[in-house]
PDB file of N, CA and C in Angstrom:
ATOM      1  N   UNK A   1     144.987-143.990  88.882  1.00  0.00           N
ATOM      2  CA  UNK A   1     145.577-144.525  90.084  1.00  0.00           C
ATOM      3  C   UNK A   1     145.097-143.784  91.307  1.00  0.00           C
ATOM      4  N   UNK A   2     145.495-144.310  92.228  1.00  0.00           N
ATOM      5  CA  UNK A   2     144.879-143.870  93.453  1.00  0.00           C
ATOM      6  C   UNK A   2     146.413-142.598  93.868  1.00  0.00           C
ATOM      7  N   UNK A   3     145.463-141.611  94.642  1.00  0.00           N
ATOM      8  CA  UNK A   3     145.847-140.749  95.078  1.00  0.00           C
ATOM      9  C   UNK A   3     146.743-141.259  96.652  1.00  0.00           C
ATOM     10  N   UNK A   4     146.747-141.530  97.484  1.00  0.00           N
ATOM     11  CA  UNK A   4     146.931-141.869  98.535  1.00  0.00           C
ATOM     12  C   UNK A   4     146.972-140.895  99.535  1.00  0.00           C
ATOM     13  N   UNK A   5     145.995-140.460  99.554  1.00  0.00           N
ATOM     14  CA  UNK A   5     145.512-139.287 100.590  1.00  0.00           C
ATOM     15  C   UNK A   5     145.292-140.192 101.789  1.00  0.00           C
ATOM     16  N   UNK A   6     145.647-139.758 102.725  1.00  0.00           N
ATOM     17  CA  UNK A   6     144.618-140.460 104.431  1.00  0.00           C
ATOM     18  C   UNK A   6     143.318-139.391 104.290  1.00  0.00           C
ATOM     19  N   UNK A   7     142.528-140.204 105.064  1.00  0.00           N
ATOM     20  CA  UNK A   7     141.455-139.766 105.170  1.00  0.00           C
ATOM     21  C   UNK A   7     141.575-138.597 106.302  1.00  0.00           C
ATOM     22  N   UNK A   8     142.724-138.726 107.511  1.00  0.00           N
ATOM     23  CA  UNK A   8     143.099-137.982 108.088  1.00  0.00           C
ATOM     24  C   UNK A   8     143.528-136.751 107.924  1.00  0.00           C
ATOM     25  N   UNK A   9     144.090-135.440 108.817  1.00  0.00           N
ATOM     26  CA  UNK A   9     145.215-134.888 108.896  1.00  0.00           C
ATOM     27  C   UNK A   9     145.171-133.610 110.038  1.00  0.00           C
ATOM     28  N   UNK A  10     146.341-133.342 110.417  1.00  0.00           N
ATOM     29  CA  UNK A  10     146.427-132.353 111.254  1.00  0.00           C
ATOM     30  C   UNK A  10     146.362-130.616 111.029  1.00  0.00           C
ATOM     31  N   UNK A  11     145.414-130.771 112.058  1.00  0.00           N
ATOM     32  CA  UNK A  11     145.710-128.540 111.985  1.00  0.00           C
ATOM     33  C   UNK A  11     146.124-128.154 113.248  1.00  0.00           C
ATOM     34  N   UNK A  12     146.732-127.329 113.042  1.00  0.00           N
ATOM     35  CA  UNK A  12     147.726-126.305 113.835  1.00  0.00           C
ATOM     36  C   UNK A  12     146.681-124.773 113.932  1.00  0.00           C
ATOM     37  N   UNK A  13     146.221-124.294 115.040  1.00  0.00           N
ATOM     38  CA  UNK A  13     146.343-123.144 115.106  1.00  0.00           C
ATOM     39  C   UNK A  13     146.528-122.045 116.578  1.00  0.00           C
ATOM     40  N   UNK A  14     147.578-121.547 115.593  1.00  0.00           N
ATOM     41  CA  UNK A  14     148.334-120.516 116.378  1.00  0.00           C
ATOM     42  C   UNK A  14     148.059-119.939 117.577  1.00  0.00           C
ATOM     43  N   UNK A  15     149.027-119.757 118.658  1.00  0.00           N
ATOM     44  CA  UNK A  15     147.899-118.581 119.864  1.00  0.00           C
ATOM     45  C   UNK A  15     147.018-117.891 119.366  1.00  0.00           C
ATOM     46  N   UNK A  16     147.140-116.585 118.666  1.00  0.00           N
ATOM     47  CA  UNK A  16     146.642-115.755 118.726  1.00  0.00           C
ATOM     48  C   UNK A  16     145.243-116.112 117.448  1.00  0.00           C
ATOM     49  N   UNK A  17     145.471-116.931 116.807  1.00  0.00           N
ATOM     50  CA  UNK A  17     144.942-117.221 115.696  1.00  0.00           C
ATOM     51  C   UNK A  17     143.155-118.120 116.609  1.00  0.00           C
ATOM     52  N   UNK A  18     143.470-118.118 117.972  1.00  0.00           N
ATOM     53  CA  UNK A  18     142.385-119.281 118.510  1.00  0.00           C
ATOM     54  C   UNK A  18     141.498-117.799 119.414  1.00  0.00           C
ATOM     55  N   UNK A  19     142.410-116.798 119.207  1.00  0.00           N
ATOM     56  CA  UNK A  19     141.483-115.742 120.376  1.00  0.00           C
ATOM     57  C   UNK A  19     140.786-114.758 119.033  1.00  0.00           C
ATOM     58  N   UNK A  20     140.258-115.291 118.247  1.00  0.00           N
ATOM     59  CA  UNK A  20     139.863-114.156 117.290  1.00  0.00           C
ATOM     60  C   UNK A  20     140.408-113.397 116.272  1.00  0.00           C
ATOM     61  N   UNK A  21     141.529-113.356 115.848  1.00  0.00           N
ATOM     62  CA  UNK A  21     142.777-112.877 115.197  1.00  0.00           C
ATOM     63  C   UNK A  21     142.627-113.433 113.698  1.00  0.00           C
ATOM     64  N   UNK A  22     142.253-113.162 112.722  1.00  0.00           N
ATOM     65  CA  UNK A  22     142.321-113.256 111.229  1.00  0.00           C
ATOM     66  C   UNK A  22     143.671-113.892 110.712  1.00  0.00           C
ATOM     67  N   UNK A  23     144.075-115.125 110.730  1.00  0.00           N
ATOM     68  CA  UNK A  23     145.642-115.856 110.045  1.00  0.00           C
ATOM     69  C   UNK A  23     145.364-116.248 109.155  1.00  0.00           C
ATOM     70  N   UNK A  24     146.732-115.862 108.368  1.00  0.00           N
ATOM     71  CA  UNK A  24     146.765-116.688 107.174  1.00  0.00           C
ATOM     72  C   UNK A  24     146.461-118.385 107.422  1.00  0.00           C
ATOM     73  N   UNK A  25     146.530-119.030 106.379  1.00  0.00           N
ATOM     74  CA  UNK A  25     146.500-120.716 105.773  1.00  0.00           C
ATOM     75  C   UNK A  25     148.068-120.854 105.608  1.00  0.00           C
ATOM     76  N   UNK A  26     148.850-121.704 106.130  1.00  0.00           N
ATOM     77  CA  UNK A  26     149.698-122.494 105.400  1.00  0.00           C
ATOM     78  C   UNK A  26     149.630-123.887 105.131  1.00  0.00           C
ATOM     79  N   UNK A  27     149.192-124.478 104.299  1.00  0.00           N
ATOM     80  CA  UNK A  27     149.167-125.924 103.851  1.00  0.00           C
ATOM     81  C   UNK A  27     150.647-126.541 103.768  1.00  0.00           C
ATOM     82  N   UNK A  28     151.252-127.420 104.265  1.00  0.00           N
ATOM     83  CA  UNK A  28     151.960-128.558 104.104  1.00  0.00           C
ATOM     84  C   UNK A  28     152.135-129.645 103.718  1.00  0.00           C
ATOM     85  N   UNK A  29     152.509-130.083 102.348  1.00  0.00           N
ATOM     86  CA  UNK A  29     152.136-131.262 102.181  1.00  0.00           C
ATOM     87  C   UNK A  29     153.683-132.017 101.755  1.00  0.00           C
ATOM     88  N   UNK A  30     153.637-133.537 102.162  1.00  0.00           N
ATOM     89  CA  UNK A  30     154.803-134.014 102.084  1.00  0.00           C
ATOM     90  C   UNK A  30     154.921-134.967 101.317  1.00  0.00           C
ATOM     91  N   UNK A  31     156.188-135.595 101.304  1.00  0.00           N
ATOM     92  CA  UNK A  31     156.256-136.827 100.476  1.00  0.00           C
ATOM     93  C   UNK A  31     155.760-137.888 100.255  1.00  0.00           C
ATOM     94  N   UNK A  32     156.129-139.056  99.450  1.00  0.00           N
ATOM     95  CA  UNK A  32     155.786-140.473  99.298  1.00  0.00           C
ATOM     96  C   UNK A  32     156.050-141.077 101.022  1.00  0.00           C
ATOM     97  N   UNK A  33     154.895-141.779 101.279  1.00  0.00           N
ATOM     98  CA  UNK A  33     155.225-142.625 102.529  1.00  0.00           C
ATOM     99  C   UNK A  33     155.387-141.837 103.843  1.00  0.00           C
ATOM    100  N   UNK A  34     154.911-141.125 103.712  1.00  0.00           N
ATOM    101  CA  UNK A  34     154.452-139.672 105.122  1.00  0.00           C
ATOM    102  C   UNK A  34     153.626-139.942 105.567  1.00  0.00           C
ATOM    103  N   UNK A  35     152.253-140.594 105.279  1.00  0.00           N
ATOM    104  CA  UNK A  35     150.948-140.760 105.677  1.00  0.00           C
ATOM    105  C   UNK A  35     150.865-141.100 107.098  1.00  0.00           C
ATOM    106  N   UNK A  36     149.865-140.206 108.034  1.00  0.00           N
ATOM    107  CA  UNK A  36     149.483-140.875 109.220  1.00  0.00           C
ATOM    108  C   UNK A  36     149.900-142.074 109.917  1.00  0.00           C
ATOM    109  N   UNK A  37     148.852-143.391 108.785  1.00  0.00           N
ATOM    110  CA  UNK A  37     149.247-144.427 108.948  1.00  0.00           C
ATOM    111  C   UNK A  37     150.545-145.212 109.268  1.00  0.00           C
ATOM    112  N   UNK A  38     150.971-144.282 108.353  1.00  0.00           N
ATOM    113  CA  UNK A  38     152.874-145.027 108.626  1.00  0.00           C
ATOM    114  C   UNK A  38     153.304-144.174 109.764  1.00  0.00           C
ATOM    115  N   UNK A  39     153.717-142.854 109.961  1.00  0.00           N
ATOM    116  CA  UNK A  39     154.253-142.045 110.725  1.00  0.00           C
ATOM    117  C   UNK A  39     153.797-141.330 111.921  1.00  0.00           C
ATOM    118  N   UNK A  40     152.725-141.728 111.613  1.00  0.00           N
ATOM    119  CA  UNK A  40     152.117-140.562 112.885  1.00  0.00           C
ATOM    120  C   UNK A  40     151.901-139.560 113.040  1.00  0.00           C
ATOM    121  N   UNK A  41     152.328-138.737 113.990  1.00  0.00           N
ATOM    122  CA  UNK A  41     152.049-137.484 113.845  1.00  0.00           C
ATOM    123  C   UNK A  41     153.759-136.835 113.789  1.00  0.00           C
ATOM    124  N   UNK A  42     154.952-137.685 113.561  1.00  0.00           N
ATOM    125  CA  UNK A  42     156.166-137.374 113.005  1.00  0.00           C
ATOM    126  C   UNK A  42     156.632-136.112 112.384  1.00  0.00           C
ATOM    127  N   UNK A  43     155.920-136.211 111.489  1.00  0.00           N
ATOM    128  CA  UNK A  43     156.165-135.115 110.084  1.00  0.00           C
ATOM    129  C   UNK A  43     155.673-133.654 110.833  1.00  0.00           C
ATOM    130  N   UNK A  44     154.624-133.459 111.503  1.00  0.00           N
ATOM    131  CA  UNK A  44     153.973-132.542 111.858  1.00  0.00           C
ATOM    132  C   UNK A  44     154.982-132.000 112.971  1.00  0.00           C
ATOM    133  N   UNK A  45     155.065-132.579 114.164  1.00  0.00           N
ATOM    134  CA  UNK A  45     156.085-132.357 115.558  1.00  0.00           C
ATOM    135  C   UNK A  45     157.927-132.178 114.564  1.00  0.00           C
ATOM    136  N   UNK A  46     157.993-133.072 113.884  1.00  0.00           N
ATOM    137  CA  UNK A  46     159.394-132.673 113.394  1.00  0.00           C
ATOM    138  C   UNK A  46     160.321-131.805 112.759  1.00  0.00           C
ATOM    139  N   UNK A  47     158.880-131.007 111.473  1.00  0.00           N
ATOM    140  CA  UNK A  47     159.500-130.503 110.393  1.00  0.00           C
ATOM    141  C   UNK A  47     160.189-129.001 110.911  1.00  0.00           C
ATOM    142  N   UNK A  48     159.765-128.359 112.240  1.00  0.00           N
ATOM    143  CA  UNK A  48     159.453-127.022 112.841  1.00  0.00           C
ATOM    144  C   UNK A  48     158.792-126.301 112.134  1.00  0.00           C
ATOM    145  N   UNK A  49     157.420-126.322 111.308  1.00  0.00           N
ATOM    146  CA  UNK A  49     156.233-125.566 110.906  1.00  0.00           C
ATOM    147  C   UNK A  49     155.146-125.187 112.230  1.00  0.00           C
ATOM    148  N   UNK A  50     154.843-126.086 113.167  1.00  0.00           N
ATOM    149  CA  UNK A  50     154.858-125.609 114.264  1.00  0.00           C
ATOM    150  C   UNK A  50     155.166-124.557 114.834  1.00  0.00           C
ATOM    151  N   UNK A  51     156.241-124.484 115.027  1.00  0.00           N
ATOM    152  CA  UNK A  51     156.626-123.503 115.390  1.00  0.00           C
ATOM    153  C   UNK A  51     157.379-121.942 114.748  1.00  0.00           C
ATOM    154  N   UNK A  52     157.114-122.172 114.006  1.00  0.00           N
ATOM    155  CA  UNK A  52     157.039-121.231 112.808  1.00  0.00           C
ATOM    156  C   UNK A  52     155.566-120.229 112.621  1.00  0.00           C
ATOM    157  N   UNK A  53     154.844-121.645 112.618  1.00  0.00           N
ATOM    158  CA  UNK A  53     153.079-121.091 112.871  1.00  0.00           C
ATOM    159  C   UNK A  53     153.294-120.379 113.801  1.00  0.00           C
ATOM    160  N   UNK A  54     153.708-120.146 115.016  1.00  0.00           N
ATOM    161  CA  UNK A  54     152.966-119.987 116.587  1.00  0.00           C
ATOM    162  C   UNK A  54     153.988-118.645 115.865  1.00  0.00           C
ATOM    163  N   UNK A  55     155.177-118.309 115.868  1.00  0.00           N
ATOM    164  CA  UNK A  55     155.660-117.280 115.767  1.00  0.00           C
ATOM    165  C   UNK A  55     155.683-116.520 114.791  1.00  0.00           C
ATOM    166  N   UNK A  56     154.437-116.396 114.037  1.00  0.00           N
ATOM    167  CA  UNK A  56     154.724-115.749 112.512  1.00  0.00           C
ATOM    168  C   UNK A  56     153.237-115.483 112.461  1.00  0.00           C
ATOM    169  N   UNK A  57     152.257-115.802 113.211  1.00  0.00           N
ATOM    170  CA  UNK A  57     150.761-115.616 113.224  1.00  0.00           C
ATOM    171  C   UNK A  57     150.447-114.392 113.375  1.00  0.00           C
TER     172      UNK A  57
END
């Protein structure tokens, strides 16, 4: 069966993580019916990983 990956997806990186600064990876991945296509960029702006990133980098 098919995977249902988008061909899409979003990255996040951190202040300090864009001036040269060595960050970790956190991958996110979500449920059935999350995809781009359907949601947008929803999941990303909603979950607060965002902002979690920016303050934990």
């Amino acid at each position: 069966g098919a995977s249902g990956f988008d061909k899409e997806g979003y990255v996040y990186y951190p202040t300090n993580c864009t001036q040269g600064k060595k960050c970790p990876i956190h991958v996110a991945l979500h449920g059935c019916l999350q995809g781009k296509w359907r949601i947008g960029d929803v999941f990303a702006k909603k979950t607060g990983y965002l902002e979690v990133a920016e303050l934990n980098n």
